[in-house]
C-alpha atoms as a PDB file:
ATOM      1  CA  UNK A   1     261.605 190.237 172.219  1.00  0.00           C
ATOM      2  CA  UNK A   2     259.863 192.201 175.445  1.00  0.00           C
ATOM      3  CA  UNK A   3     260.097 190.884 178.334  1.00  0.00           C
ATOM      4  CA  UNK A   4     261.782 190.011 181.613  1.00  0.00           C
ATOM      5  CA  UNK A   5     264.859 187.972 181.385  1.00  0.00           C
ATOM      6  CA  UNK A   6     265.229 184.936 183.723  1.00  0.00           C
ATOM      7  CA  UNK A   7     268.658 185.430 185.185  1.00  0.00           C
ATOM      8  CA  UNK A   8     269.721 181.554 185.262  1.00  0.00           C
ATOM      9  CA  UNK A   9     273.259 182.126 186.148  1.00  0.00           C
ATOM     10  CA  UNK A  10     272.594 184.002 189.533  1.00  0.00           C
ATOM     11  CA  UNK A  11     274.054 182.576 192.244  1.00  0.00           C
ATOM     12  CA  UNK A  12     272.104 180.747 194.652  1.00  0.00           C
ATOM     13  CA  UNK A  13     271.023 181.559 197.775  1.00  0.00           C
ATOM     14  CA  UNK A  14     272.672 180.759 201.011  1.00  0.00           C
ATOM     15  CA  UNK A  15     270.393 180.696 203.503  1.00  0.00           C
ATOM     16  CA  UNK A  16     271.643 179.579 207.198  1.00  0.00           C
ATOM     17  CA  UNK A  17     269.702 178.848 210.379  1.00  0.00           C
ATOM     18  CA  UNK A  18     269.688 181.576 211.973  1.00  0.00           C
ATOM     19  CA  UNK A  19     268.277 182.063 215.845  1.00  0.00           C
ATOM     20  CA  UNK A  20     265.344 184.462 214.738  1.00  0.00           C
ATOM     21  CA  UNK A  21     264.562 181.355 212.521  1.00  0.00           C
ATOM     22  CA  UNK A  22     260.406 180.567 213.316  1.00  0.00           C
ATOM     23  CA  UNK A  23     260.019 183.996 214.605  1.00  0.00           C
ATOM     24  CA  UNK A  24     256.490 185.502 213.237  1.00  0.00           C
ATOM     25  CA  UNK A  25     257.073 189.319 212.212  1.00  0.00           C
ATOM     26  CA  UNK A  26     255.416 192.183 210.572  1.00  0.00           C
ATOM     27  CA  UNK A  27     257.141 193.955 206.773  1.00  0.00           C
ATOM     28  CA  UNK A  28     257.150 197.886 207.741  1.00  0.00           C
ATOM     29  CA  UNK A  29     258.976 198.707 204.115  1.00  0.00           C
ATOM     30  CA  UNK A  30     258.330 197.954 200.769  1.00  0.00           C
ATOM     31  CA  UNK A  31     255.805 196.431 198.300  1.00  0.00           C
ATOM     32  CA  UNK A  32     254.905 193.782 201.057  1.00  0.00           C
ATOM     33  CA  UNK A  33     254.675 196.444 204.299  1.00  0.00           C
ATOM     34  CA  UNK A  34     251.842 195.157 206.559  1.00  0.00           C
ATOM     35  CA  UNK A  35     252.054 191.598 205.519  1.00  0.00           C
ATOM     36  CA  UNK A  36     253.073 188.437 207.732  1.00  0.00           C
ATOM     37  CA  UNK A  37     256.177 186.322 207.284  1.00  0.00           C
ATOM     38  CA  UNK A  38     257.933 183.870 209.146  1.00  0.00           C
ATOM     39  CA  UNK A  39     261.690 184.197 208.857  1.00  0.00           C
ATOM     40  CA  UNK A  40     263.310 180.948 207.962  1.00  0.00           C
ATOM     41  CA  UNK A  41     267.166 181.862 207.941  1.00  0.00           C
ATOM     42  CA  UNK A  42     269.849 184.499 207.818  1.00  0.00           C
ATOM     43  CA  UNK A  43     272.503 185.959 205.587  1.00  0.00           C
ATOM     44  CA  UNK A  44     276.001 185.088 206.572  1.00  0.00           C
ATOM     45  CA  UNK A  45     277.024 188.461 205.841  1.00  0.00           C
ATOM     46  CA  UNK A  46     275.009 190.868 207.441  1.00  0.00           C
ATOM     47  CA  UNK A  47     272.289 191.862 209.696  1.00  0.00           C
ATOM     48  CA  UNK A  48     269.135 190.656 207.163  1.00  0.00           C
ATOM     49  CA  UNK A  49     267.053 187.706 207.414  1.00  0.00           C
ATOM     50  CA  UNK A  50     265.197 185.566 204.523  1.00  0.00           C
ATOM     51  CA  UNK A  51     261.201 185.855 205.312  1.00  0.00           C
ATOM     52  CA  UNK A  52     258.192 183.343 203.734  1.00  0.00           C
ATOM     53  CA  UNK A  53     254.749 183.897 203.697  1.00  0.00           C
ATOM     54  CA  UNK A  54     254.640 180.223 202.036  1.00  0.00           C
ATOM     55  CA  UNK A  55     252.234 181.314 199.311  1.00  0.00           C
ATOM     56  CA  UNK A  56     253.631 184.482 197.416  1.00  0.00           C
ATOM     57  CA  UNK A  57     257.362 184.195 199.001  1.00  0.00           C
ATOM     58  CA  UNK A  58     258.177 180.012 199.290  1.00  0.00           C
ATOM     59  CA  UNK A  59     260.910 178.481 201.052  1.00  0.00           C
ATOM     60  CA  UNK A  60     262.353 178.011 197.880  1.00  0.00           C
ATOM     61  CA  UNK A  61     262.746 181.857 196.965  1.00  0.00           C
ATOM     62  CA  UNK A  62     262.569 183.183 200.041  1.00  0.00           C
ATOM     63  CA  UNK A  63     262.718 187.442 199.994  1.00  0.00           C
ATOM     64  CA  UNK A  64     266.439 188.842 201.581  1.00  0.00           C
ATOM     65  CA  UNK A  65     265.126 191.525 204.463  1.00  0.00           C
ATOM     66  CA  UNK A  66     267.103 194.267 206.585  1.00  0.00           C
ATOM     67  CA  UNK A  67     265.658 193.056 210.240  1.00  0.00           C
ATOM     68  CA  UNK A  68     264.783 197.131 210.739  1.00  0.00           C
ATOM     69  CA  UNK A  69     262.351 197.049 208.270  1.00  0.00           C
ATOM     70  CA  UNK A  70     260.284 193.947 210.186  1.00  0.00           C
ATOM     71  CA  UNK A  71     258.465 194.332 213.613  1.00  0.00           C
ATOM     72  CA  UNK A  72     258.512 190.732 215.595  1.00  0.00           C
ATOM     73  CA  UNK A  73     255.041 189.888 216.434  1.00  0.00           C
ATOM     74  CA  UNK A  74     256.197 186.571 218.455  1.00  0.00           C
ATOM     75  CA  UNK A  75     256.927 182.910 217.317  1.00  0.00           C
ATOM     76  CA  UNK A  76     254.754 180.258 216.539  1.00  0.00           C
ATOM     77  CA  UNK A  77     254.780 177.012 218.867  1.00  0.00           C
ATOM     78  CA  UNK A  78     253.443 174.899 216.115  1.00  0.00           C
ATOM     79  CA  UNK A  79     256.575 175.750 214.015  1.00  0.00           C
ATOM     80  CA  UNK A  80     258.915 175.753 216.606  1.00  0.00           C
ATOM     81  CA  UNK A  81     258.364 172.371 217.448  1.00  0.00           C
ATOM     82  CA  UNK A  82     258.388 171.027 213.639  1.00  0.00           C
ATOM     83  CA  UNK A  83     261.970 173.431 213.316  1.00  0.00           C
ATOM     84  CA  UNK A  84     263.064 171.549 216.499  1.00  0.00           C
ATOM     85  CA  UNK A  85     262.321 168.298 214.861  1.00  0.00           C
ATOM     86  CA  UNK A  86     264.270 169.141 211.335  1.00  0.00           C
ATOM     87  CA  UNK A  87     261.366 170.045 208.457  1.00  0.00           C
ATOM     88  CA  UNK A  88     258.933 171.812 207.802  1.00  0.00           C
ATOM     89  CA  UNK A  89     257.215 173.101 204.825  1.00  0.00           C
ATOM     90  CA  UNK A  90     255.172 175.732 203.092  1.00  0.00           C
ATOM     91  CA  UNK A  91     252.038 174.699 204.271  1.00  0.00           C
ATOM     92  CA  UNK A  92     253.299 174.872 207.767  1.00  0.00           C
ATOM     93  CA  UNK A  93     254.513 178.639 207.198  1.00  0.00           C
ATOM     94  CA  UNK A  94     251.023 179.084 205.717  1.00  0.00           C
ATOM     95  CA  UNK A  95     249.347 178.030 208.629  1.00  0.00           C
ATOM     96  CA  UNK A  96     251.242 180.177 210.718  1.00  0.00           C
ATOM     97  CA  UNK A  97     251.331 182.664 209.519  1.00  0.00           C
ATOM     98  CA  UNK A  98     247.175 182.755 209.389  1.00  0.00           C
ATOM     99  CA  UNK A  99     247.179 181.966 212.833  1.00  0.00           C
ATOM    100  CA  UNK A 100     249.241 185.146 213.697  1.00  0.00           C
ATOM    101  CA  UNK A 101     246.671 187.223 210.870  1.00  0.00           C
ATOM    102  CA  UNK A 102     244.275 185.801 213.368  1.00  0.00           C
ATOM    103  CA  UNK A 103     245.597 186.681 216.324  1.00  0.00           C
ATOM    104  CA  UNK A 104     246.129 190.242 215.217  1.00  0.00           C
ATOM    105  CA  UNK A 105     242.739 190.980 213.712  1.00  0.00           C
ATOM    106  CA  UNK A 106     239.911 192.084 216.230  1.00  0.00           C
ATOM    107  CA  UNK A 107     237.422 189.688 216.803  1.00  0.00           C
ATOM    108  CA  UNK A 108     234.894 192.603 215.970  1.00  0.00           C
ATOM    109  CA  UNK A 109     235.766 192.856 212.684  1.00  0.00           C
END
């Protein structure tokens, strides 16, 4: 039987606030270089971050990233304030993170 195998016993993820936490940035390695993410947390062990796009990467699997392979483009105000208050959601990393794809595209094109 082909296939991938879903790995059901793998540990969770610990993701902790971290202070980069609503920061907008920029992937510079790997299958996702050039897209937008919003980092939402850190690794307690180490010097990466967990990054969402809140469509392909959720909150609820976010993607483990070394912080030299992103570029900060800024943070959001919009999510800062709804971090500040205690929730927010995909749809809120969605909409930031197309408000920083708009920021960065030229209005020309």
């Amino acid at each position: 039987m082909g296939g991938r195998k879903k790995h059901k016993d793998r540990a969770p993820k610990v993701v902790v606030p971290s202070a980069l936490t609503g920061t907008v940035v920029r992937a510079t390695m790997g299958r996702e270089a050039g897209r937008i993410f919003v980092i939402v947390g850190g690794s307690p062990a180490d010097e990466r971050v967990y990054i969402a796009d809140g469509s392909h990467r959720r909150l609820a699997d976010p993607k483990l990233k070394s912080q030299k392979h992103l570029t900060v483009l800024g943070t959001d105000k919009e999510l800062s304030l709804l971090i500040d208050a205690g929730g927010y959601t995909d749809g809120d990393i969605r909409r930031a993170v197309a408000r920083a794809n708009k920021e960065e595209t030229p209005k020309g094109e």
